[in-house]
PDB file of N, CA and C in Angstrom:
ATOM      1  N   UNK A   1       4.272  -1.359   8.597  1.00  0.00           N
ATOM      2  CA  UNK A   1       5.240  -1.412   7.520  1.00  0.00           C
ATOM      3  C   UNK A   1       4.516  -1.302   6.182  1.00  0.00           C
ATOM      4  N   UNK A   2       5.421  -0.878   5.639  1.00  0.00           N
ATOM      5  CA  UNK A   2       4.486  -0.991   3.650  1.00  0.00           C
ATOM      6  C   UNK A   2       4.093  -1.850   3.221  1.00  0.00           C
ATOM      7  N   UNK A   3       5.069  -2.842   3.488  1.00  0.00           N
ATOM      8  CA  UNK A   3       4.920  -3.731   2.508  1.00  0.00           C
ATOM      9  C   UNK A   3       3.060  -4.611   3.250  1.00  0.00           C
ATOM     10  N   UNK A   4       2.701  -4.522   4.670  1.00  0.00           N
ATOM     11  CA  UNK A   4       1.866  -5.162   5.034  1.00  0.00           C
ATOM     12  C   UNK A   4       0.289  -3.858   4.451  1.00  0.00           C
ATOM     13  N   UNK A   5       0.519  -3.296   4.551  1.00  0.00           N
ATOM     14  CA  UNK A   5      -0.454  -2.213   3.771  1.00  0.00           C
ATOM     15  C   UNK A   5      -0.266  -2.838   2.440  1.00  0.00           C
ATOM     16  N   UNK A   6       0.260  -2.913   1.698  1.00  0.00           N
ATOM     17  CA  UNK A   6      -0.252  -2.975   0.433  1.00  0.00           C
ATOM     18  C   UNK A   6      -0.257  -4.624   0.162  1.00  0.00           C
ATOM     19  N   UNK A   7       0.044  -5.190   1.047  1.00  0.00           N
ATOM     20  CA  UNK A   7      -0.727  -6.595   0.897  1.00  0.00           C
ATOM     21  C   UNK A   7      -2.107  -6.616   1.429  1.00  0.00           C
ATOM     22  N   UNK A   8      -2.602  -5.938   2.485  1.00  0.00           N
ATOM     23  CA  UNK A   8      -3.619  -5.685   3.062  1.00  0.00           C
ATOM     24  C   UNK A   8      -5.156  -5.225   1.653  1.00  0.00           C
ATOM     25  N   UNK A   9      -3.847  -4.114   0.641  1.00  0.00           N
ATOM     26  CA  UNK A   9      -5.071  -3.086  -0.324  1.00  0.00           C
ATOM     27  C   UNK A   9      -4.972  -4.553  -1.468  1.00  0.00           C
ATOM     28  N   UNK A  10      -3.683  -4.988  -1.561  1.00  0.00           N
ATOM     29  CA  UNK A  10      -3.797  -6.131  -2.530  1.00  0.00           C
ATOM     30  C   UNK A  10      -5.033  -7.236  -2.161  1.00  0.00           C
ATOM     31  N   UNK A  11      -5.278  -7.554  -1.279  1.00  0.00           N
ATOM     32  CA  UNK A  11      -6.116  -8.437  -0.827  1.00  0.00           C
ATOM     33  C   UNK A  11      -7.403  -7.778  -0.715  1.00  0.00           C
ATOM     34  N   UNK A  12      -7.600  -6.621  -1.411  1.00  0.00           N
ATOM     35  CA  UNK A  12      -9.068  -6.372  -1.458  1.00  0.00           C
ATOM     36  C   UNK A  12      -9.631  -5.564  -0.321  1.00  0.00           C
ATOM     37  N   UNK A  13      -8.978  -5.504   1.103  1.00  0.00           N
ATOM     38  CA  UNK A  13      -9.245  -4.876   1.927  1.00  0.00           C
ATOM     39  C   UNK A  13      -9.715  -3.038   1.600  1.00  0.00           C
ATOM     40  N   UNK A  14     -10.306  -2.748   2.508  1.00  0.00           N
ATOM     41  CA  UNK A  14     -10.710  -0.773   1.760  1.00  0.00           C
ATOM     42  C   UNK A  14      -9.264  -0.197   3.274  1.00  0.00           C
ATOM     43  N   UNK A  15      -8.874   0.750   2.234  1.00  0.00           N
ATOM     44  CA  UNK A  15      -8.198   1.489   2.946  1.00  0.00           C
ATOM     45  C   UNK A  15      -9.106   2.125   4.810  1.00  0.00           C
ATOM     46  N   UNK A  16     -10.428   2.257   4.349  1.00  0.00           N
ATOM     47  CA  UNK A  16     -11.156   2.512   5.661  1.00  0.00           C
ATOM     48  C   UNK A  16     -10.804   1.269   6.871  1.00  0.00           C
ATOM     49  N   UNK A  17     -11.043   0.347   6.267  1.00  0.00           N
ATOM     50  CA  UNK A  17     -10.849  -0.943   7.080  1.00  0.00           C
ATOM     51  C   UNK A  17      -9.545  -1.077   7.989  1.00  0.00           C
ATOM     52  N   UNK A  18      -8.589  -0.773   6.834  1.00  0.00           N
ATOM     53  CA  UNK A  18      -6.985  -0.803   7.483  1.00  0.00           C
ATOM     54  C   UNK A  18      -6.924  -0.138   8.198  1.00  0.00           C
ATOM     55  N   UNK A  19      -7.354   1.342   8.599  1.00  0.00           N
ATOM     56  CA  UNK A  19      -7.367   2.028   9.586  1.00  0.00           C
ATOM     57  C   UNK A  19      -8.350   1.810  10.617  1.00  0.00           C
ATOM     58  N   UNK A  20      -9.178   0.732  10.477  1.00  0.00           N
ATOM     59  CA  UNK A  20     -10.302  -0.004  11.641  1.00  0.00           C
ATOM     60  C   UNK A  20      -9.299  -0.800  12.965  1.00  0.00           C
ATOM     61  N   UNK A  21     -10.060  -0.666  14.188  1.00  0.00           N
ATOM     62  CA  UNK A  21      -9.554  -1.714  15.109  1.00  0.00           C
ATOM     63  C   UNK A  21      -9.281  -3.055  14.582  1.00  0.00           C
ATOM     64  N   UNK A  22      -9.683  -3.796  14.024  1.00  0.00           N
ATOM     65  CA  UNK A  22      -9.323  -5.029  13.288  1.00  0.00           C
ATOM     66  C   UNK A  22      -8.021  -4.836  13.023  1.00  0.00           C
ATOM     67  N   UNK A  23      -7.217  -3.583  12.344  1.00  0.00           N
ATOM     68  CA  UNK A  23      -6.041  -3.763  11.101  1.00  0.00           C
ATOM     69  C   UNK A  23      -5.062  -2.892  12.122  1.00  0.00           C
ATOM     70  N   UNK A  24      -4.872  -1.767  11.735  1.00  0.00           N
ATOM     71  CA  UNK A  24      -4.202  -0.468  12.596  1.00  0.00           C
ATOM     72  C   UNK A  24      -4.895   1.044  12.448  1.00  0.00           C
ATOM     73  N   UNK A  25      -5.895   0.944  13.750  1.00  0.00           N
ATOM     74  CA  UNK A  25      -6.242   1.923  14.185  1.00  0.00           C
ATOM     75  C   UNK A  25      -5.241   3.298  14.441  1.00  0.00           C
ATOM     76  N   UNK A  26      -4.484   3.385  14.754  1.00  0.00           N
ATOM     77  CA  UNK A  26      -2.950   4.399  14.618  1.00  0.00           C
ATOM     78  C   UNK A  26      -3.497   4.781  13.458  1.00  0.00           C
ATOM     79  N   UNK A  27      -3.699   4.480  12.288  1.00  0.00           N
ATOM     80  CA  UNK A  27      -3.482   5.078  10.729  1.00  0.00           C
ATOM     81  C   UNK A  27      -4.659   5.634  10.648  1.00  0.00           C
ATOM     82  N   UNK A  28      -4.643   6.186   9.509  1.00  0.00           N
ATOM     83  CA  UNK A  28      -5.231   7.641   9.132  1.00  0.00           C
ATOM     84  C   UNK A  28      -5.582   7.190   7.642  1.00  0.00           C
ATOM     85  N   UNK A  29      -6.909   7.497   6.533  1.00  0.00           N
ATOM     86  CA  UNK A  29      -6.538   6.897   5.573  1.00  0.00           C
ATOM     87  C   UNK A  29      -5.734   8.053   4.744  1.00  0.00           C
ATOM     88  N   UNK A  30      -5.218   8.752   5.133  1.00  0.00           N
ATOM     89  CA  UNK A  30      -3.854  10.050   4.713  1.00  0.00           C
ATOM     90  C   UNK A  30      -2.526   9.230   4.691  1.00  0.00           C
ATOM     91  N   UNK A  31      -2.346   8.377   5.397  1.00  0.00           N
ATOM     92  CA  UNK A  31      -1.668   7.187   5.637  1.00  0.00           C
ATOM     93  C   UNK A  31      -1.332   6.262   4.985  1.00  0.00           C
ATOM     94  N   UNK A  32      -2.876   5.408   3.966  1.00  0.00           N
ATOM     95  CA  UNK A  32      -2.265   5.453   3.326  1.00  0.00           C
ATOM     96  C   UNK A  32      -2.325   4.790   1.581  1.00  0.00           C
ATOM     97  N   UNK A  33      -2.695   6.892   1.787  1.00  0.00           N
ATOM     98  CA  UNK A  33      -2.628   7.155   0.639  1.00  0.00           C
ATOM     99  C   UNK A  33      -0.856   7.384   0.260  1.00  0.00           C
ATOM    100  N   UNK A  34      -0.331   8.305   1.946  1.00  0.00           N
ATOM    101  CA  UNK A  34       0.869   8.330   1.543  1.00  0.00           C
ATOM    102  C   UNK A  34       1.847   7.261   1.259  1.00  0.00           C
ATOM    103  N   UNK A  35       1.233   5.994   1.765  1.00  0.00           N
ATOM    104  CA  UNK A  35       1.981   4.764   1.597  1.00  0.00           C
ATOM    105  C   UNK A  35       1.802   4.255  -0.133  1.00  0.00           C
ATOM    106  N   UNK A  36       0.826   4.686  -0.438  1.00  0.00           N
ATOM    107  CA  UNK A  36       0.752   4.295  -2.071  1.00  0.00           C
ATOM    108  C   UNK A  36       1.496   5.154  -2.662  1.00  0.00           C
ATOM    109  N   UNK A  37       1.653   6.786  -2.417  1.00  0.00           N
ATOM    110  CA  UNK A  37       2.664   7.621  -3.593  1.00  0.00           C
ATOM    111  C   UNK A  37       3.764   6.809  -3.295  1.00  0.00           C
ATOM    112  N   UNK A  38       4.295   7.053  -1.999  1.00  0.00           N
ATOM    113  CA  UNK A  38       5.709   6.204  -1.785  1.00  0.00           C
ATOM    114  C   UNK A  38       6.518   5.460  -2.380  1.00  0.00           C
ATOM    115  N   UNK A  39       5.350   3.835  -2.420  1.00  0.00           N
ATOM    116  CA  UNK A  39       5.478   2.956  -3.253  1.00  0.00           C
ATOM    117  C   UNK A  39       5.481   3.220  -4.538  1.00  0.00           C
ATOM    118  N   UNK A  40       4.934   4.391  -5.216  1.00  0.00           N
ATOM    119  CA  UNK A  40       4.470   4.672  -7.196  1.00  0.00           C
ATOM    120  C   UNK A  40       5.882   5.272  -7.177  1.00  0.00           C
ATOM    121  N   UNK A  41       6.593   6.215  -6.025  1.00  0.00           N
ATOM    122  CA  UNK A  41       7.891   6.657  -6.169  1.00  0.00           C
ATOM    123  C   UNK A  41       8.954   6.147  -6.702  1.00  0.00           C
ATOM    124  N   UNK A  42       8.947   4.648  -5.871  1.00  0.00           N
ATOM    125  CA  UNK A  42       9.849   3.933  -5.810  1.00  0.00           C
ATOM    126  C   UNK A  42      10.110   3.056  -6.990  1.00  0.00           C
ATOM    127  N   UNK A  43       8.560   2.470  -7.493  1.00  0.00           N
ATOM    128  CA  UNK A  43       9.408   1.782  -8.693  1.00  0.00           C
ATOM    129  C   UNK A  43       9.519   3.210  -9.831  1.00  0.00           C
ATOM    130  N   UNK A  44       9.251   4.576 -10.055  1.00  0.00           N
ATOM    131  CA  UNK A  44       9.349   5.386 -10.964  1.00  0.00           C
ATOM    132  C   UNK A  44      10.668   5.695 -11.105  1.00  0.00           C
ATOM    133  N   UNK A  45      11.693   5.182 -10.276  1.00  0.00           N
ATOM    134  CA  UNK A  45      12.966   5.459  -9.679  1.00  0.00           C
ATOM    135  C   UNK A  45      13.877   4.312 -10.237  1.00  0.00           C
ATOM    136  N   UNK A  46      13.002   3.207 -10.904  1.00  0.00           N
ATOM    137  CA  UNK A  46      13.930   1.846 -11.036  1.00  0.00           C
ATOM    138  C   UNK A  46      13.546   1.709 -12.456  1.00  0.00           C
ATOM    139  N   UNK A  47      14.193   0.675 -12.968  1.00  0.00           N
ATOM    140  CA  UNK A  47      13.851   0.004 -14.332  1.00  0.00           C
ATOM    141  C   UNK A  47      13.379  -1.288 -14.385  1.00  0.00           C
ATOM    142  N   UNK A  48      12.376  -1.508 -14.850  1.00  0.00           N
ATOM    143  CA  UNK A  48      11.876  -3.013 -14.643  1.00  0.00           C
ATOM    144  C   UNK A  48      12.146  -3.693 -16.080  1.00  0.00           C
ATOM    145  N   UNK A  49      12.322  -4.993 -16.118  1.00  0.00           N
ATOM    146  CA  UNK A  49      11.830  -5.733 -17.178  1.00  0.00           C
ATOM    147  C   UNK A  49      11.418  -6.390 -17.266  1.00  0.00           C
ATOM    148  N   UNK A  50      10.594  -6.375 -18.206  1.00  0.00           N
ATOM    149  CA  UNK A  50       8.688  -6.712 -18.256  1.00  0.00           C
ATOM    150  C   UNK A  50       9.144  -8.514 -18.885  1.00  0.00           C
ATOM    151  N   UNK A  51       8.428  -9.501 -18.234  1.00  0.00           N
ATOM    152  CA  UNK A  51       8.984 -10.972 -18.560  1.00  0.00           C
ATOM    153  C   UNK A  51       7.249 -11.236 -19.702  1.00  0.00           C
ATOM    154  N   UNK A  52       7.798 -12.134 -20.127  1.00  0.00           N
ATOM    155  CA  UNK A  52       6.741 -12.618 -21.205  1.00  0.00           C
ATOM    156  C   UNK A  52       6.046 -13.846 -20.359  1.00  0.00           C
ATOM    157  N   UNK A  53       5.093 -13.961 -20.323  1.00  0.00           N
ATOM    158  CA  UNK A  53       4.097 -15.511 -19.185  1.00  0.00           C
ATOM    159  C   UNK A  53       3.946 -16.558 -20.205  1.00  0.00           C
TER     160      UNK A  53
END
């Protein structure tokens, strides 16, 4: 799923890794790269508003 990939790249992991026996061997790192446009798609598609911390 996406959302576990990009908790995976959030956590510092290398995209090589994620596609290691450890993570999911199935993937390709074409995989995911395509899982990152995806995601850049999706919020380019929405409106955010930006909160003050």
């Amino acid at each position: 799923m996406l959302w576990q990939i990009l908790d995976l790249l959030e956590a510092g992991i290398s995209a090589e890794k994620i596609c290691s026996e450890n993570y999911f061997p199935q993937l390709k790192p074409d995989h995911i790269k395509a899982a990152l446009h995806f995601a850049s798609e999706q919020f380019k598609k929405r409106e955010f508003i930006a909160f003050n911390q």
